[in-house]
PDB file of N, CA and C in Angstrom:
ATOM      1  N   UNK A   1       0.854  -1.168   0.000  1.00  0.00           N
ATOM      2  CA  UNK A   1       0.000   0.000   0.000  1.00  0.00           C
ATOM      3  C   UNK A   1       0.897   1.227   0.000  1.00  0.00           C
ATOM      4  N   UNK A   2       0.456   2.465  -0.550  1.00  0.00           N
ATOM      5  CA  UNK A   2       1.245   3.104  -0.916  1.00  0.00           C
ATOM      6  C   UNK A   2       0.532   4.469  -0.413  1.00  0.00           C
ATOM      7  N   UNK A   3       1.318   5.347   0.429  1.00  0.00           N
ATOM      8  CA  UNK A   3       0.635   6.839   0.956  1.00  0.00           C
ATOM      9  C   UNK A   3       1.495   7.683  -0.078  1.00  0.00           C
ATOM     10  N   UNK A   4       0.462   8.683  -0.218  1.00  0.00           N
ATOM     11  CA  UNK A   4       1.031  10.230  -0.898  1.00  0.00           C
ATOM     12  C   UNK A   4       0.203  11.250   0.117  1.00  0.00           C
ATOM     13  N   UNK A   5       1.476  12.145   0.344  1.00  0.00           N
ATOM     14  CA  UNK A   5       1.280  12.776   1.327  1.00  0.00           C
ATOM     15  C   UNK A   5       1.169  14.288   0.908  1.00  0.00           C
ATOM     16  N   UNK A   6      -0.120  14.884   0.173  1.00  0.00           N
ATOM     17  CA  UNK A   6      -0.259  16.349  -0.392  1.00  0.00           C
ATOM     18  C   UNK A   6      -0.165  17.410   1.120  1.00  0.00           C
ATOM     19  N   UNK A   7       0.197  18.587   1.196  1.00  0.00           N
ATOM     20  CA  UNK A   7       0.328  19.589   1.902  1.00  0.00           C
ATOM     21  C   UNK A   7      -0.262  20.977   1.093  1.00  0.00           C
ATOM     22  N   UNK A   8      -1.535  21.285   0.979  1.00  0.00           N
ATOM     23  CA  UNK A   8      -1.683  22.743   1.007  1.00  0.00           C
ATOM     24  C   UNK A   8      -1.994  23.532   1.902  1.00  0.00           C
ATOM     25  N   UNK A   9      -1.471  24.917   1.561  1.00  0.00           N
ATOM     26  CA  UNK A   9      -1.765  26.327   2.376  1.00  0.00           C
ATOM     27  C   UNK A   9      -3.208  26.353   2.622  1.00  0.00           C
ATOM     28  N   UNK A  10      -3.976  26.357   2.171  1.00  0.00           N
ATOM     29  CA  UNK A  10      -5.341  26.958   2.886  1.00  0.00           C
ATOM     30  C   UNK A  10      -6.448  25.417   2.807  1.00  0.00           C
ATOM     31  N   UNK A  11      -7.820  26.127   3.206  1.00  0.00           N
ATOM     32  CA  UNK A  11      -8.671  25.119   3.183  1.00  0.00           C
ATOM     33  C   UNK A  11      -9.152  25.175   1.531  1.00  0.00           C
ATOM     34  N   UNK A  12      -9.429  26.479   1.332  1.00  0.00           N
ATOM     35  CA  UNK A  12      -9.854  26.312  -0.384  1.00  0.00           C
ATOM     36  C   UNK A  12      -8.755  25.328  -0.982  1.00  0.00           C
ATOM     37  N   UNK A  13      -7.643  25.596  -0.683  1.00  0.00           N
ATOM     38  CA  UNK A  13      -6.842  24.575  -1.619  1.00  0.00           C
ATOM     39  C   UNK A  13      -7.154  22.996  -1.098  1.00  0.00           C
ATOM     40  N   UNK A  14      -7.341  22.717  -0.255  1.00  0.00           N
ATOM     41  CA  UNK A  14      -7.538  21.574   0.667  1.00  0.00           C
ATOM     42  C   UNK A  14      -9.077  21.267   0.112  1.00  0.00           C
ATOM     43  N   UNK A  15     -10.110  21.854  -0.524  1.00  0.00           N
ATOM     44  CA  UNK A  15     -11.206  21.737  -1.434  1.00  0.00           C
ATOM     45  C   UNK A  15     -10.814  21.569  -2.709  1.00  0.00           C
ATOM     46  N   UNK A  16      -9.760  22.257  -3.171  1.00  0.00           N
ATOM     47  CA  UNK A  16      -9.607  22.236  -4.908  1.00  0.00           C
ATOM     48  C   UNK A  16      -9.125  20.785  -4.923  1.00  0.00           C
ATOM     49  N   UNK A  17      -7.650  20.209  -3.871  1.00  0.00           N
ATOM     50  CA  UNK A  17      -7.454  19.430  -3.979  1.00  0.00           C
ATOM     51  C   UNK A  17      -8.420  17.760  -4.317  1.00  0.00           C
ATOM     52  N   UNK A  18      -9.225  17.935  -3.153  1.00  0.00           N
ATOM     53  CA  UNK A  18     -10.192  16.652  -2.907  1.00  0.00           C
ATOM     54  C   UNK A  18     -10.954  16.593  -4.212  1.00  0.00           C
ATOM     55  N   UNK A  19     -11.383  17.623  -4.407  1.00  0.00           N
ATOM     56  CA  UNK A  19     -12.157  17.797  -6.186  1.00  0.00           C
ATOM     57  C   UNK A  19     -11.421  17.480  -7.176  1.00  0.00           C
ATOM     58  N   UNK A  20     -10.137  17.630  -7.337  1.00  0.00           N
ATOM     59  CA  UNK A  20      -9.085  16.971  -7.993  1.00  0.00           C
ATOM     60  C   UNK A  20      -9.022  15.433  -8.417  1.00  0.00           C
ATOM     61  N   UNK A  21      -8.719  15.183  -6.711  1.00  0.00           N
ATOM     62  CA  UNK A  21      -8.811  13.836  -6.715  1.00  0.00           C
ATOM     63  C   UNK A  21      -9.909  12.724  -6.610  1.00  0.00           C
ATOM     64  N   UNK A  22     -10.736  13.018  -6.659  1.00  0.00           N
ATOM     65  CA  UNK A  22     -12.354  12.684  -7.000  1.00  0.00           C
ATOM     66  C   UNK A  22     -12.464  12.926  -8.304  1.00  0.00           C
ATOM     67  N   UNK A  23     -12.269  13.935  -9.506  1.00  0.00           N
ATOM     68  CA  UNK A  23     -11.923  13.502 -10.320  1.00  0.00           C
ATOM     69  C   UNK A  23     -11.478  12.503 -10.827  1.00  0.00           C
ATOM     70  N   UNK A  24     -10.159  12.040 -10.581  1.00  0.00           N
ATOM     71  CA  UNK A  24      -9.244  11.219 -10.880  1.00  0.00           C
ATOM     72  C   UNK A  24      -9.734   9.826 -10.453  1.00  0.00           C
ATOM     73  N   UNK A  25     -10.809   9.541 -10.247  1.00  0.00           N
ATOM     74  CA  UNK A  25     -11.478   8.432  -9.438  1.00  0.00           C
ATOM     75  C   UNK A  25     -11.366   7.861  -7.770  1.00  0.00           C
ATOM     76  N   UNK A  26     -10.658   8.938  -6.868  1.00  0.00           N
ATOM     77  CA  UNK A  26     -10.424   8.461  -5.914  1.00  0.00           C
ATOM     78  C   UNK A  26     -12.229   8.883  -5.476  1.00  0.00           C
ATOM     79  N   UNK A  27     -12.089   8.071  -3.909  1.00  0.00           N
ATOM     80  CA  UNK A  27     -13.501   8.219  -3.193  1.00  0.00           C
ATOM     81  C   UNK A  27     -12.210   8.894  -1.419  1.00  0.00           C
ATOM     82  N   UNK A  28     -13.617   9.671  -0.975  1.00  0.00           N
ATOM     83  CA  UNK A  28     -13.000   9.900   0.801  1.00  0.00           C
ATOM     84  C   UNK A  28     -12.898   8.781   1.774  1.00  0.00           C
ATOM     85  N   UNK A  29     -11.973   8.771   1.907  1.00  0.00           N
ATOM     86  CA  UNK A  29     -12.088   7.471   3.033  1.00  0.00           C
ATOM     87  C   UNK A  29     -12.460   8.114   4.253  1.00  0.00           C
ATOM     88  N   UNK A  30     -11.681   9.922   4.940  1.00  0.00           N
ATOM     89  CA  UNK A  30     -11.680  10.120   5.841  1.00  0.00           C
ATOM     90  C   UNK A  30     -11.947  11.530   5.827  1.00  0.00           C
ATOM     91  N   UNK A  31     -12.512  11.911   6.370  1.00  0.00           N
ATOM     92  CA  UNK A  31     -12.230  13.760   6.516  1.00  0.00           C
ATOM     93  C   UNK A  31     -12.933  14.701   7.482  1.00  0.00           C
ATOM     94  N   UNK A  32     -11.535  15.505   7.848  1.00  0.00           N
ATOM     95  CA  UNK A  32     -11.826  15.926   8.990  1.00  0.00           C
ATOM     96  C   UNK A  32     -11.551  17.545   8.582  1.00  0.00           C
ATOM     97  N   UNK A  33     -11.620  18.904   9.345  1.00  0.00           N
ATOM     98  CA  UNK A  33     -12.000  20.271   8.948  1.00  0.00           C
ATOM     99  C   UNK A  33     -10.503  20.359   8.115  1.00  0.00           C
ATOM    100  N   UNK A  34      -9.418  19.934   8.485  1.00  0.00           N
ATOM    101  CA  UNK A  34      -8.122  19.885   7.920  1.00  0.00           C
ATOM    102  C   UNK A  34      -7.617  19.259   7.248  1.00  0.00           C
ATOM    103  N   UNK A  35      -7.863  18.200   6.832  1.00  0.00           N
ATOM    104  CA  UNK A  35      -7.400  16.824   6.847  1.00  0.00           C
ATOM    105  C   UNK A  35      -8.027  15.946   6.145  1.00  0.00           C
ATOM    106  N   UNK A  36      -7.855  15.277   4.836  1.00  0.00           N
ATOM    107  CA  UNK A  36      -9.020  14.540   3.971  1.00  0.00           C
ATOM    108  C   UNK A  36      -8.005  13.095   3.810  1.00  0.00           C
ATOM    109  N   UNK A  37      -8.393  11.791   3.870  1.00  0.00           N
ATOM    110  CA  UNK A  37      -7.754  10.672   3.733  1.00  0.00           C
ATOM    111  C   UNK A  37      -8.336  10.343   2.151  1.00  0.00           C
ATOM    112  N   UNK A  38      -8.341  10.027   1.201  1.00  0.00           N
ATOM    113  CA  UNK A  38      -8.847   9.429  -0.082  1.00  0.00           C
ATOM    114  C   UNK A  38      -8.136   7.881  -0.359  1.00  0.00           C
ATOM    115  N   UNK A  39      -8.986   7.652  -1.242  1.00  0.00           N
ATOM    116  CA  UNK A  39      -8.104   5.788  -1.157  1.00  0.00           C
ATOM    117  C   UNK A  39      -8.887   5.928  -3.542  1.00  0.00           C
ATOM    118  N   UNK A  40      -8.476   5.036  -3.678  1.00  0.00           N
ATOM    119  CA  UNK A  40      -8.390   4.256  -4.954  1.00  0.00           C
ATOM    120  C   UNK A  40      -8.087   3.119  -5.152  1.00  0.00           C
ATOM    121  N   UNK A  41      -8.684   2.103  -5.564  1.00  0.00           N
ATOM    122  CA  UNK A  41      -8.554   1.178  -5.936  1.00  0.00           C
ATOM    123  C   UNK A  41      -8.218   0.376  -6.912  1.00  0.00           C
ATOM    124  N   UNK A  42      -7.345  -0.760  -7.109  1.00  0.00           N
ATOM    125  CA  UNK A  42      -6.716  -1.002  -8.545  1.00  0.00           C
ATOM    126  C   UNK A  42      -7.816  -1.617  -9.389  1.00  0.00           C
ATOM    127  N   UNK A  43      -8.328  -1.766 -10.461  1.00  0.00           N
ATOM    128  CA  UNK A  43      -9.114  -1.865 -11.403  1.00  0.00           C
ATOM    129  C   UNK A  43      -8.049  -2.490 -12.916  1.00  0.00           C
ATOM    130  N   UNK A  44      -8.762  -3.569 -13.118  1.00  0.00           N
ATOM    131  CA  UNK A  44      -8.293  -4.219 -14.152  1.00  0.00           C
ATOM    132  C   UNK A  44      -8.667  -3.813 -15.311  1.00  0.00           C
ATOM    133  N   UNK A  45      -8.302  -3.322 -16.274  1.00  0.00           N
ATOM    134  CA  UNK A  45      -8.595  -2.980 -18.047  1.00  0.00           C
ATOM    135  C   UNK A  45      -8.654  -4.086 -18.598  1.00  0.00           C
ATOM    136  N   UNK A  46      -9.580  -4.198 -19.121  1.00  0.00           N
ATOM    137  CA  UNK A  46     -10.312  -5.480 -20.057  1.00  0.00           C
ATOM    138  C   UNK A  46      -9.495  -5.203 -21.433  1.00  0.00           C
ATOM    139  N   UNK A  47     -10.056  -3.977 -21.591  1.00  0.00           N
ATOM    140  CA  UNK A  47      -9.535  -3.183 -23.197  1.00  0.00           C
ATOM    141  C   UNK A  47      -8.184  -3.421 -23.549  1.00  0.00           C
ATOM    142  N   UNK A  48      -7.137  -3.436 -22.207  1.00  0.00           N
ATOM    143  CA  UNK A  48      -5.745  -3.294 -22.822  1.00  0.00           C
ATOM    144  C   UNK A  48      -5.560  -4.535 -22.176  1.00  0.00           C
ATOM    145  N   UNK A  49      -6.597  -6.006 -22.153  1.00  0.00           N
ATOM    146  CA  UNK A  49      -5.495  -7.072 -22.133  1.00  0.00           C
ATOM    147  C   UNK A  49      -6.374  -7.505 -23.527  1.00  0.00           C
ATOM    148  N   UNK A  50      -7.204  -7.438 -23.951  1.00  0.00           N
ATOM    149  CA  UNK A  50      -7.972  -7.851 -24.837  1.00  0.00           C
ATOM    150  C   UNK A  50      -6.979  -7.440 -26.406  1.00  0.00           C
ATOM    151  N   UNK A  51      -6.613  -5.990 -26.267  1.00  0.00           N
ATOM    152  CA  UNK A  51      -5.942  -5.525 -27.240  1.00  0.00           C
ATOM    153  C   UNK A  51      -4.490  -5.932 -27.207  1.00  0.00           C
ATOM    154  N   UNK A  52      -4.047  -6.706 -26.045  1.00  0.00           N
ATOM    155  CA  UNK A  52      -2.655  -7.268 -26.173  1.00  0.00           C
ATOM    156  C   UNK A  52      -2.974  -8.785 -26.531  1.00  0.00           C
ATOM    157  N   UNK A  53      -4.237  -9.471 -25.918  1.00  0.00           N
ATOM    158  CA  UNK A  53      -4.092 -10.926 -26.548  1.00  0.00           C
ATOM    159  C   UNK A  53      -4.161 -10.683 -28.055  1.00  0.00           C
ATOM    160  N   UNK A  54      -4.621  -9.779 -28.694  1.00  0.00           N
ATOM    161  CA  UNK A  54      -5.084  -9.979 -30.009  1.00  0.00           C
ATOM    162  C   UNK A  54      -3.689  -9.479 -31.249  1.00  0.00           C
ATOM    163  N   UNK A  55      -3.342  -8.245 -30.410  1.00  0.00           N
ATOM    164  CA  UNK A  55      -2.285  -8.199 -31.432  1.00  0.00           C
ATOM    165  C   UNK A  55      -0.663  -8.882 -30.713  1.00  0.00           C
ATOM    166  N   UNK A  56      -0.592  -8.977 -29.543  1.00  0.00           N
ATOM    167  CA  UNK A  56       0.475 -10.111 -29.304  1.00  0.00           C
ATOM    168  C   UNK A  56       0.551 -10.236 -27.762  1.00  0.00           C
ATOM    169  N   UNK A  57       0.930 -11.298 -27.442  1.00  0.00           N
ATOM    170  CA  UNK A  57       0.985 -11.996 -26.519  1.00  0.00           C
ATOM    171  C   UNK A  57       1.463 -11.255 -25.325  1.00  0.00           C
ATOM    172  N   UNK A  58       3.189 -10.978 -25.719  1.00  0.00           N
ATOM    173  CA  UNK A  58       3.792 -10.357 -25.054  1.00  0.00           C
ATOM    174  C   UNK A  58       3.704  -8.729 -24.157  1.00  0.00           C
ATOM    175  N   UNK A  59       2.914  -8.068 -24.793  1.00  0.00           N
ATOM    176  CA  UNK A  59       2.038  -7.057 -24.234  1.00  0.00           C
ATOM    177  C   UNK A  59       1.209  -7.379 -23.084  1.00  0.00           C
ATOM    178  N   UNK A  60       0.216  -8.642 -23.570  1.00  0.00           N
ATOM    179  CA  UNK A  60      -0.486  -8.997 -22.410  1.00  0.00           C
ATOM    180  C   UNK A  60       0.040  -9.274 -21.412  1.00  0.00           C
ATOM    181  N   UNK A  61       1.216 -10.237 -21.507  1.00  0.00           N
ATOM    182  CA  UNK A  61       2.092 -10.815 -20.442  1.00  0.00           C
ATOM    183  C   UNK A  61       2.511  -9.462 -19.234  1.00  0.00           C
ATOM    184  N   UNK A  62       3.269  -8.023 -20.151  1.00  0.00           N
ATOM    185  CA  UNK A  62       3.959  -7.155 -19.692  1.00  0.00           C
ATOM    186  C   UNK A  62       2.372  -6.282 -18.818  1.00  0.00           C
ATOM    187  N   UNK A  63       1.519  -6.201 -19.512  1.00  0.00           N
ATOM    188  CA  UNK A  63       0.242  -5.130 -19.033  1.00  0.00           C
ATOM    189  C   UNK A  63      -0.227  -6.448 -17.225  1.00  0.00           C
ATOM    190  N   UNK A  64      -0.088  -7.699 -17.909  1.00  0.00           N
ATOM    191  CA  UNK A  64      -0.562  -8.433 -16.402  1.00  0.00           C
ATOM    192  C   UNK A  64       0.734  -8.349 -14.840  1.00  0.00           C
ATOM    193  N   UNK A  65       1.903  -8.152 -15.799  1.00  0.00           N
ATOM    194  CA  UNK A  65       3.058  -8.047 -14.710  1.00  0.00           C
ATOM    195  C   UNK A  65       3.048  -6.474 -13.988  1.00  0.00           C
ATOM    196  N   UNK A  66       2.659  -5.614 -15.168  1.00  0.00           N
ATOM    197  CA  UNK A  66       2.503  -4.541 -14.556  1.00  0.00           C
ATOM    198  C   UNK A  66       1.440  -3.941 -13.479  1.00  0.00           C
ATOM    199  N   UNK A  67      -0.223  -5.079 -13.878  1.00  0.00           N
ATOM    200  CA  UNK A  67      -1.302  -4.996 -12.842  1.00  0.00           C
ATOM    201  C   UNK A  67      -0.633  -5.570 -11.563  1.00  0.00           C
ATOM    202  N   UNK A  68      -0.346  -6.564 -11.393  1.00  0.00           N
ATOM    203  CA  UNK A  68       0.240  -7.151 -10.561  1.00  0.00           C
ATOM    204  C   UNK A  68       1.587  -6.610  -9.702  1.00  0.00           C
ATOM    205  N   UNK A  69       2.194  -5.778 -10.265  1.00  0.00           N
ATOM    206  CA  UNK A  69       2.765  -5.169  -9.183  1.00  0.00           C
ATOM    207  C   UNK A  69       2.298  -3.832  -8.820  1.00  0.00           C
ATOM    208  N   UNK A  70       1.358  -2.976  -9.288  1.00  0.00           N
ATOM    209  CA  UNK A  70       0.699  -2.222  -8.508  1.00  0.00           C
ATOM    210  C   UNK A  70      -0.051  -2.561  -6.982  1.00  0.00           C
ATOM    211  N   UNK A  71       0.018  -1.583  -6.243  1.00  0.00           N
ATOM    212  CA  UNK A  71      -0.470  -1.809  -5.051  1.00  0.00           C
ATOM    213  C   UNK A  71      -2.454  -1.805  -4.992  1.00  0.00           C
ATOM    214  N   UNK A  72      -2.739  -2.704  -4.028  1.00  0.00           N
ATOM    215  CA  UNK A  72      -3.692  -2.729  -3.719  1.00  0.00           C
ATOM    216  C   UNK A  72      -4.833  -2.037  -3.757  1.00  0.00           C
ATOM    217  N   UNK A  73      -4.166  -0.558  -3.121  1.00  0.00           N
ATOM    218  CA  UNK A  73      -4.927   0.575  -2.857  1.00  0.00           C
ATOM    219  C   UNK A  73      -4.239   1.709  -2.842  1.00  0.00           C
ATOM    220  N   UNK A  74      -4.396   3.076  -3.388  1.00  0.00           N
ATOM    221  CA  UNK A  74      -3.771   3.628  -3.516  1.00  0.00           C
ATOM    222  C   UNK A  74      -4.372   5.395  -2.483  1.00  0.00           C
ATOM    223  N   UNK A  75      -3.220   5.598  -1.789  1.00  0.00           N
ATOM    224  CA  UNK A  75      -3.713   6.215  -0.465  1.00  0.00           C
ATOM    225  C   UNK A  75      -3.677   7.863  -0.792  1.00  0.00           C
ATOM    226  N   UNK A  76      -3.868   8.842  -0.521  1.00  0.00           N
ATOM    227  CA  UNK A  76      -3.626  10.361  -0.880  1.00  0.00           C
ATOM    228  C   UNK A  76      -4.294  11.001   0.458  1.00  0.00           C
ATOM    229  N   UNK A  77      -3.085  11.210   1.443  1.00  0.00           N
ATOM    230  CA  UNK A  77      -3.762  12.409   2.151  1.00  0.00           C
ATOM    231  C   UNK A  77      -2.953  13.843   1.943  1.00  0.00           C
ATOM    232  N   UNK A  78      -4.497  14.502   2.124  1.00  0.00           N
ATOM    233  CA  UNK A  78      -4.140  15.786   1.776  1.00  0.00           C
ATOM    234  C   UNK A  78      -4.015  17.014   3.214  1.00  0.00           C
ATOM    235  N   UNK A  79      -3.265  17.701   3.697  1.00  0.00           N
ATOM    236  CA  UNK A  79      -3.538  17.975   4.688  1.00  0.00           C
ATOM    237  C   UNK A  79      -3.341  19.701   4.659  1.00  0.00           C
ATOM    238  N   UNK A  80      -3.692  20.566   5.392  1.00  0.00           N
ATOM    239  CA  UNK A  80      -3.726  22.083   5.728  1.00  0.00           C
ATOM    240  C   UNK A  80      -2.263  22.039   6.338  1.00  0.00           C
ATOM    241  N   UNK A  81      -1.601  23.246   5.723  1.00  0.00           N
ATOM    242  CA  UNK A  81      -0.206  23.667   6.298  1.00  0.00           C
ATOM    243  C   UNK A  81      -0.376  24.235   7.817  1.00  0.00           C
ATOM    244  N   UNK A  82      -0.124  23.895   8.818  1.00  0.00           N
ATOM    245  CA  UNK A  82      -0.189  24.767   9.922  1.00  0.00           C
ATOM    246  C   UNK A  82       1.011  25.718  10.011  1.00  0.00           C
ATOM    247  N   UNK A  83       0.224  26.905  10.267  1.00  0.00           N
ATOM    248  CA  UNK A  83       1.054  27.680  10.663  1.00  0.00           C
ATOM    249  C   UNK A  83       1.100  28.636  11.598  1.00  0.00           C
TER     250      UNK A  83
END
């Protein structure tokens, strides 16, 4: 499992951020007035093993080694700079 650890200056940024990353498909795991935990989950592409069995093997092989060593879940907290 893997943390990324964002730091912005204010709370608006600490909003732009989470909207960001909700974009990007994450969901909130946690959040508090400062402090937002987000998580993501790994998701398998049909499309790009389908398009590697068909035009070659070896793609598929490299796209399944590459699912497979991604982590589980993928962590992003974002937190308010204290100052």
């Amino acid at each position: 499992m893997s943390v990324k650890t964002v730091v912005v200056d204010t709370k608006e940024a600490l909003q732009f951020s989470t909207t960001t990353y909700l974009a990007k498909g994450f969901v909130v795991a946690n959040a508090l007035p400062d402090k937002v935990v987000m998580q993501k989950k790994k998701e398998f592409k049909a499309l790009w093993a389908i398009l590697g069995f068909f035009f070659c093997v070896i793609p598929l092989v490299v796209y399944i080694i590459y699912y497979v060593a991604q982590p589980e879940v993928e962590i992003v907290e974002i937190n308010v700079m204290q100052r």
